[in-house]
Protein backbone atom coordinates (compact mmCIF):
# COMPACT_ATOMS: atom_id res chain seq x y z
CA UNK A 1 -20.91 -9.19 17.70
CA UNK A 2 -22.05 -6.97 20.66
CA UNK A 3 -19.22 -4.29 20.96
CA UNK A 4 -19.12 -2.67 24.02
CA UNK A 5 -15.91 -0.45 23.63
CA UNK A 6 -14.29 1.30 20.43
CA UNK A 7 -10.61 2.19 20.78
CA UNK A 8 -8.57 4.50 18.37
CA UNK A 9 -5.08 4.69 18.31
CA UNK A 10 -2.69 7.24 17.10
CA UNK A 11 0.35 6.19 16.14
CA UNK A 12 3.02 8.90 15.69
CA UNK A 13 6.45 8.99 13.66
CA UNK A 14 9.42 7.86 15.39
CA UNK A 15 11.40 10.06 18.25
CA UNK A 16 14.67 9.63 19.91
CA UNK A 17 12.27 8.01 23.12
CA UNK A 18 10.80 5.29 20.18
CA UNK A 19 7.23 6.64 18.49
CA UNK A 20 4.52 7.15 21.00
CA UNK A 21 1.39 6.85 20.64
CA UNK A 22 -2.17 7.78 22.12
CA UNK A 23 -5.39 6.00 22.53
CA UNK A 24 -8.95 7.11 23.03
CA UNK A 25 -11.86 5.08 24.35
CA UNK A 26 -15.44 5.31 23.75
CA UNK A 27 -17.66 2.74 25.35
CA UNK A 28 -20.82 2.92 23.12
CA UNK A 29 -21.40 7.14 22.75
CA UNK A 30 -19.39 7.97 26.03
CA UNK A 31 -15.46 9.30 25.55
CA UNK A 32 -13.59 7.24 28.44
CA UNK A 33 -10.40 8.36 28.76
CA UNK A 34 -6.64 8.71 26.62
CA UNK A 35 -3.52 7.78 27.42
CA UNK A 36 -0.40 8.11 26.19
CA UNK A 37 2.35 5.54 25.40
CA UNK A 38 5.56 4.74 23.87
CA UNK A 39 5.73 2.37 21.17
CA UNK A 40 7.59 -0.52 22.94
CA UNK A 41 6.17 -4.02 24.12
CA UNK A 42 6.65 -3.38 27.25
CA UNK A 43 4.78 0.09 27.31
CA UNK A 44 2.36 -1.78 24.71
CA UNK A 45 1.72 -4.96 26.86
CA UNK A 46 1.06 -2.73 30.08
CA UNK A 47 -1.71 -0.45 28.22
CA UNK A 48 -3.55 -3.49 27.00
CA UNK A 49 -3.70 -4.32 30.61
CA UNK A 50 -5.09 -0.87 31.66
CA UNK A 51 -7.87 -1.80 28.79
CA UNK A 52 -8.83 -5.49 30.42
CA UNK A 53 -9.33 -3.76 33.78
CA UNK A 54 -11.92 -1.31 32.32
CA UNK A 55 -15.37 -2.21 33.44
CA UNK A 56 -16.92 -5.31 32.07
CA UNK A 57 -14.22 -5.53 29.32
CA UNK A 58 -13.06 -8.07 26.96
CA UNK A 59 -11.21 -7.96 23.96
CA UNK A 60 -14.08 -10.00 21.79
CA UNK A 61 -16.51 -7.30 22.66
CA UNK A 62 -14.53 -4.32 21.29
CA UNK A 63 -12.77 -2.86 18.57
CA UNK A 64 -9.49 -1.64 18.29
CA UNK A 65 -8.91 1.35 15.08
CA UNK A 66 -5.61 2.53 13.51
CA UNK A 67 -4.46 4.43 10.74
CA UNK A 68 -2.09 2.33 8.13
CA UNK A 69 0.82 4.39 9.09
CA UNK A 70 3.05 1.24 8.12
CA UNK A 71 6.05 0.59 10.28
CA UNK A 72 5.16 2.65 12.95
CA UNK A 73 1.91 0.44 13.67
CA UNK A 74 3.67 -2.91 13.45
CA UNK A 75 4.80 -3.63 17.12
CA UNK A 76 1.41 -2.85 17.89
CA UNK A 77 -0.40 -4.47 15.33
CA UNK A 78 1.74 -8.15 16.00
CA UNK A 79 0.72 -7.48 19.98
CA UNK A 80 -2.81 -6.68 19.43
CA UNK A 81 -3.28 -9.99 17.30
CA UNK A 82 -0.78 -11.93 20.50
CA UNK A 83 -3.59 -10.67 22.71
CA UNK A 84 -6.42 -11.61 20.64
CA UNK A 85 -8.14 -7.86 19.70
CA UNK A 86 -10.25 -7.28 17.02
CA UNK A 87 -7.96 -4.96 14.75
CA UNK A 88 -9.74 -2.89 12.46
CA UNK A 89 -6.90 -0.91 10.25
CA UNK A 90 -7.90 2.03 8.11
CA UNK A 91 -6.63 4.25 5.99
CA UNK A 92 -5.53 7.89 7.62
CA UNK A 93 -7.29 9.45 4.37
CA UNK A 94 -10.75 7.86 4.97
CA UNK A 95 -11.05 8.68 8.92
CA UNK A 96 -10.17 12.62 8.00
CA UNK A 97 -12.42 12.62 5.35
CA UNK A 98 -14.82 11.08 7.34
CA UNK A 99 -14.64 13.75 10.37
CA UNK A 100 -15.50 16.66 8.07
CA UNK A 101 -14.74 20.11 9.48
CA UNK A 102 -12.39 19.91 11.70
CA UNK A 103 -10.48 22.83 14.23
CA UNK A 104 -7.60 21.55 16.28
CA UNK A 105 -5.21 18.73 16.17
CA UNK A 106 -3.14 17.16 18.86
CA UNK A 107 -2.70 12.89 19.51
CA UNK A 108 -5.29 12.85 22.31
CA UNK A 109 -7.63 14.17 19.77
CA UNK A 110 -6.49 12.30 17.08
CA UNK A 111 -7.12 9.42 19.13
CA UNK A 112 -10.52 9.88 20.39
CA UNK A 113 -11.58 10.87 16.54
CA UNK A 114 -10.27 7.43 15.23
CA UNK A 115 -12.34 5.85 18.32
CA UNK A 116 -15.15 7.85 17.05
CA UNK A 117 -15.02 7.03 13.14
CA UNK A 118 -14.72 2.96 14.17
CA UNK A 119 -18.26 3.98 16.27
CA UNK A 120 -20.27 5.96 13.86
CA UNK A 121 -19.24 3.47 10.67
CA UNK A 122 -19.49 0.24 12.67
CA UNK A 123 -21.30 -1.55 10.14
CA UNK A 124 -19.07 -1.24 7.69
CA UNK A 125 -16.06 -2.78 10.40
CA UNK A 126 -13.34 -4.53 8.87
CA UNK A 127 -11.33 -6.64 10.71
CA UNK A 128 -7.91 -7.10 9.62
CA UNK A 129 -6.31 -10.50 9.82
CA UNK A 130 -2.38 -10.52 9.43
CA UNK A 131 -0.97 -11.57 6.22
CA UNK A 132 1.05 -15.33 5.80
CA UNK A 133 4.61 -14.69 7.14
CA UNK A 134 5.85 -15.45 3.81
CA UNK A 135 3.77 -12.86 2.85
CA UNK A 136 5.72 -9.96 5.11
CA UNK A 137 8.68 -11.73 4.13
CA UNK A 138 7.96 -11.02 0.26
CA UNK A 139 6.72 -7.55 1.02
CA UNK A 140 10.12 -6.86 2.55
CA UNK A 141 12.34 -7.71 -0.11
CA UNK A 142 9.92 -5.79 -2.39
CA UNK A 143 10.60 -2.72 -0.78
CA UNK A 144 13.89 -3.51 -0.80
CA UNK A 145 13.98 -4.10 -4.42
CA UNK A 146 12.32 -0.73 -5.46
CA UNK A 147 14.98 1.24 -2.64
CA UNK A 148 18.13 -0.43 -4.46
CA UNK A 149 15.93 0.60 -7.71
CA UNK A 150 15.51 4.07 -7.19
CA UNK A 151 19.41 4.55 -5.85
CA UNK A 152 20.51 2.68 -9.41
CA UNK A 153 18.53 5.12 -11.58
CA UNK A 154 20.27 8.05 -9.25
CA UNK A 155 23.59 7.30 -10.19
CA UNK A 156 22.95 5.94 -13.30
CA UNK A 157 20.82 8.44 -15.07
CA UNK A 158 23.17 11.48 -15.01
CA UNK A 159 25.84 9.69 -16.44
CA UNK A 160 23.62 8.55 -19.60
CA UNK A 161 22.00 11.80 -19.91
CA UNK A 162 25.90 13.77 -20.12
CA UNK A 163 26.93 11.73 -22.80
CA UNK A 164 27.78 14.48 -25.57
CA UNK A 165 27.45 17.52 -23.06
CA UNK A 166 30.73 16.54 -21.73
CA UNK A 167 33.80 16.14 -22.63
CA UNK A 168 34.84 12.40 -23.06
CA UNK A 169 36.90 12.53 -19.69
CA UNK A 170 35.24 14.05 -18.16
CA UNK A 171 32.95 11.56 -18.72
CA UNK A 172 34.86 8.53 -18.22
CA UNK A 173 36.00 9.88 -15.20
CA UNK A 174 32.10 9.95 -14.01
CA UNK A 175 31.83 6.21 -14.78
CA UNK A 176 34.86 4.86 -13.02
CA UNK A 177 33.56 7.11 -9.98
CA UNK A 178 30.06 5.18 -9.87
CA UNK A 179 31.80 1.93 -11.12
CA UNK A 180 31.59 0.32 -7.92
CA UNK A 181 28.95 1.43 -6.27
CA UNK A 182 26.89 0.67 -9.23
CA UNK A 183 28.65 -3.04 -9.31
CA UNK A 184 27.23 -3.39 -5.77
CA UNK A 185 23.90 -2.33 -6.30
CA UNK A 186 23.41 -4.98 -9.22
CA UNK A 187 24.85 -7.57 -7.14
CA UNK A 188 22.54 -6.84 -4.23
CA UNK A 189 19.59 -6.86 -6.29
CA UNK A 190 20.34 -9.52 -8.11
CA UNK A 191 20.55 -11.48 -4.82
CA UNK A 192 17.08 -10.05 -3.86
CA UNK A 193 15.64 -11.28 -6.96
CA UNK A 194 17.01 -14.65 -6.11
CA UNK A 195 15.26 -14.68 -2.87
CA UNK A 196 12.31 -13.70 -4.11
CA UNK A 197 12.30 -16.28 -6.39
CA UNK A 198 13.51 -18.95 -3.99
CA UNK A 199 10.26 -17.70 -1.52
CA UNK A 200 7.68 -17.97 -4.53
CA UNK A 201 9.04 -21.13 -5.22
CA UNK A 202 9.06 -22.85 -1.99
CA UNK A 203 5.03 -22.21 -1.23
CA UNK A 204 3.13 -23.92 -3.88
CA UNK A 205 0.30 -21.78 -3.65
CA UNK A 206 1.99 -18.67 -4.32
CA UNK A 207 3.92 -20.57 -7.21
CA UNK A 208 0.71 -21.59 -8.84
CA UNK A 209 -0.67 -17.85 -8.70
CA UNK A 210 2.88 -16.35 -9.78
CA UNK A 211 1.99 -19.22 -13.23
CA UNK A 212 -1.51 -17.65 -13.48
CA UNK A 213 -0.19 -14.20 -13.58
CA UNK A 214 2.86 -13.98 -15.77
CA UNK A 215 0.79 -16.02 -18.63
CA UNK A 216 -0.51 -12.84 -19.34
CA UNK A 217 1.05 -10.61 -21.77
CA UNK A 218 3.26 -7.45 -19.93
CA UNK A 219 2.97 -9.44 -16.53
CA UNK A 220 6.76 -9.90 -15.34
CA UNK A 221 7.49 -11.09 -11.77
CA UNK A 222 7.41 -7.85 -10.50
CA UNK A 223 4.05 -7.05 -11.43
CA UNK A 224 2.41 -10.24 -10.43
CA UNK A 225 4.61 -10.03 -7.14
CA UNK A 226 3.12 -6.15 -6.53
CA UNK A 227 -0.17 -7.34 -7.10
CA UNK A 228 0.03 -10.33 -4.67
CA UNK A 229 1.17 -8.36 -2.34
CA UNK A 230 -1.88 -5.47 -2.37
CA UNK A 231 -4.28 -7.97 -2.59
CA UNK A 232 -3.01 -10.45 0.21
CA UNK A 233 -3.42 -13.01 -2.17
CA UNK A 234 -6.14 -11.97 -3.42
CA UNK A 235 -8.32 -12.05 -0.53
CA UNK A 236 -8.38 -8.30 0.34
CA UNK A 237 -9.22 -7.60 -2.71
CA UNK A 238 -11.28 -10.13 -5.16
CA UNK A 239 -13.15 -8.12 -7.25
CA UNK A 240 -11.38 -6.37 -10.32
CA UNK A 241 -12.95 -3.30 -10.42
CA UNK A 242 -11.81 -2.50 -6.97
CA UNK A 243 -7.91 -3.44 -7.72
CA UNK A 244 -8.18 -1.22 -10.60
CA UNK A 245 -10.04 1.58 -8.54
CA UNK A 246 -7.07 0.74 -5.97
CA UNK A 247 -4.17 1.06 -9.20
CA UNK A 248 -5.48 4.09 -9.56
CA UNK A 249 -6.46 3.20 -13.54
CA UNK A 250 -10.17 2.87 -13.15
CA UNK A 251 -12.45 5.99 -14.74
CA UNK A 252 -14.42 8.00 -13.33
CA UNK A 253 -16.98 10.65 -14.38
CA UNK A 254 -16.58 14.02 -13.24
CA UNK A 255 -19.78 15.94 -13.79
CA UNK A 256 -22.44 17.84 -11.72
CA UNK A 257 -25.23 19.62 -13.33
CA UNK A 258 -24.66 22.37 -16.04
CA UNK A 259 -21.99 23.84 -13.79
CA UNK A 260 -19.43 21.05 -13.73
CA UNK A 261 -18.38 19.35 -16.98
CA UNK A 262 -14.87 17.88 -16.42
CA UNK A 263 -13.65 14.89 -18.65
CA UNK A 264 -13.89 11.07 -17.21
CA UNK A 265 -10.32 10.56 -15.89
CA UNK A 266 -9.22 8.44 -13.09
CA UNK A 267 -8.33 9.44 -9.46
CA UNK A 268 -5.71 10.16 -7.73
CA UNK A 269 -5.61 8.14 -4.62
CA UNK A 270 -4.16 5.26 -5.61
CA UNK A 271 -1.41 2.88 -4.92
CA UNK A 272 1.11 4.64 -7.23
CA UNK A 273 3.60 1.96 -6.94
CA UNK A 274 0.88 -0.51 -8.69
CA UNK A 275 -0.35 2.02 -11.13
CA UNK A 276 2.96 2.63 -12.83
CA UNK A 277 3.80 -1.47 -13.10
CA UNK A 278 0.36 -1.38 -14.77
CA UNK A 279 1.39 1.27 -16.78
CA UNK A 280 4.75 -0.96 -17.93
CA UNK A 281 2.87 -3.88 -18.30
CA UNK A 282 0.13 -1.98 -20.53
CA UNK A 283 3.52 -0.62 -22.61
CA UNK A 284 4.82 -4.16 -23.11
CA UNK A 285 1.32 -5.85 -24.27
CA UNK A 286 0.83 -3.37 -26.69
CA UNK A 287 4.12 -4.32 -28.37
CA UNK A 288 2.98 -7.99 -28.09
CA UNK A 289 1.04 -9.92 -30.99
CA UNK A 290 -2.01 -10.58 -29.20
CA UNK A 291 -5.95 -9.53 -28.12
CA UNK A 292 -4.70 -6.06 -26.36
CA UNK A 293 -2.27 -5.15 -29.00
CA UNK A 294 -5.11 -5.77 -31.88
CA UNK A 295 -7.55 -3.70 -29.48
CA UNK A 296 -4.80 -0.83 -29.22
CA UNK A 297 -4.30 -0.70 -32.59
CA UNK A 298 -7.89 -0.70 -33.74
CA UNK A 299 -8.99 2.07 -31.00
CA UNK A 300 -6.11 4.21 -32.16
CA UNK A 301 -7.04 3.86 -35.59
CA UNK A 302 -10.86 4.91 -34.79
CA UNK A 303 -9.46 7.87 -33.74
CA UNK A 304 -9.37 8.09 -30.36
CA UNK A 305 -6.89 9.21 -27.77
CA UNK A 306 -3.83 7.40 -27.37
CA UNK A 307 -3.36 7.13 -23.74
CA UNK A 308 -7.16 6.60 -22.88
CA UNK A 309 -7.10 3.71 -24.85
CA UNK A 310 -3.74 3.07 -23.00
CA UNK A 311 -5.61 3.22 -19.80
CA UNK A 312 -8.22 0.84 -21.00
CA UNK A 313 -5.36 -1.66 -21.33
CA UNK A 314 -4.10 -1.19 -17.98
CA UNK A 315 -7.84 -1.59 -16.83
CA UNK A 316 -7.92 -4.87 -18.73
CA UNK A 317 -5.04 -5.67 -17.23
CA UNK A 318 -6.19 -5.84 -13.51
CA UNK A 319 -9.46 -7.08 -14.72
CA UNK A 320 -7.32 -10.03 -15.66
């Protein structure tokens, strides 16, 4: 593919006016121009027009970069694909790292730098391809799963942990307080978990790799429905090294010389969400007859740490 013109696009966090967002043009080493929009379709669909009447332009013969800034990029991400443009999304991490020392910052430059990382690493372009409707489907009620979560164990918690601190009307009175809020929240995720269910159900391929995945020990439905979900299926992501390198339980060494002599631990960019299922999942096999519990148990007795053999569980868990 002979790419004439690499775009970047910064997309910015939402504003009374909707999110804005800039974007930078290089055609092959040249800077073109930036311009700035606001994150509707209309605004959207008439910039994509300013790009088709640049010279000799066409969307297969260029390449449009984003950061993964989630739902800030997702009007623009479903138009891009509407109007046929190579999307290459990236994570924000990767194209600063990538720029090395930098002075300044402001969305035109942001822009133009994003245009530039998509140039200088163009051999290693991704293009990204939209996930199975289902797919965003499932990835919403996920979220929505871990919010109603999170606001459970934030009225729940306190009230467990005053239990004999208080006095017992004190504490009673706490309960009746959160009674029906935390009614609610139960019902509502019990109703997400339904349609979650109901979605894996319905689409025999994702029914077949949901079978797959909870056949292995510690693997529960919300594991196997994060994992889906990170890997698109497993087709971002096929090899098992790189979805543990992506959990964030894969080891690495972390020597240099005489100077540097740190211990092998793993890293901490990672999908955190992923790393502590893995974590529950590695908790629940160990309690479970079976191959991982025997290799826990033998490890431990050899005399070595508990939670790096731990780790080596959750590694053999996404190497699964």
């Amino acid at each position: 593919m002979d790419i004439r013109y690499y775009i970047g696009i910064d997309v910015s966090k939402a504003t009374p006016r909707g999110a804005p967002f800039r974007l930078g043009c290089l055609q092959r080493k040249n800077y073109c121009s930036a311009i700035a929009i606001t994150n509707t379709e209309a605004a959207i669909k008439a910039s994509l027009r300013i790009l088709k009447d640049l010279p000799n332009f066409s969307p297969q013969d260029s390449v449009i970069c984003l950061e993964h800034t989630g739902i800030y990029n997702a009007l623009i991400l479903s138009q891009l694909v509407a109007a046929s443009f190579p999307v290459w999304l990236e994570s924000s991490l990767q194209i600063k790292q990538a720029g090395g020392l930098q002075r300044g910052k402001s969305d035109q430059i942001d822009a133009q730098r994003i245009a530039e990382y998509a140039f200088r690493f163009r051999d290693r372009t991704r293009l990204w391809q939209p996930p199975r409707q289902l797919l965003q489907d499932l990835t919403s009620l996920s979220a929505l799963r871990q919010r109603l979560l999170l606001v459970r164990t934030q009225l729940q918690q306190p009230i467990d942990e005053q239990v004999g601190f208080v006095d017992a009307k004190r504490q009673k009175q706490s309960v009746k307080n959160c009674q029906a809020s935390l009614k609610a929240i139960n019902a509502d995720l019990e109703r997400v978990n339904q349609k979650i269910s109901h979605l894996i159900q319905q689409d025999e391929q994702l029914k077949e790799l949901f079978a797959l995945m909870t056949s292995i020990p510690g693997v529960g439905m919300t594991t196997a429905t994060e994992v889906i979900l990170a890997t698109d299926e497993f087709k971002a992501i096929t090899d098992p090294k790189k979805l543990a390198c992506h959990a964030g339980v894969a080891p690495f060494e972390h020597r240099s010389g005489t100077s540097v002599r740190g211990r092998t631990r793993v890293s901490q960019h990672a999908r955190k969400r992923l790393k502590s299922l893995f974590h529950l999942a590695a908790m629940s096999a160990i309690r479970a007859q079976g191959e991982l519990q025997d290799y826990y148990q033998r490890k431990v007795a050899e005399g070595k740490n508990k939670m790096l053999v731990l780790n080596s569980v959750r590694n053999n868990g996404a190497a699964l």
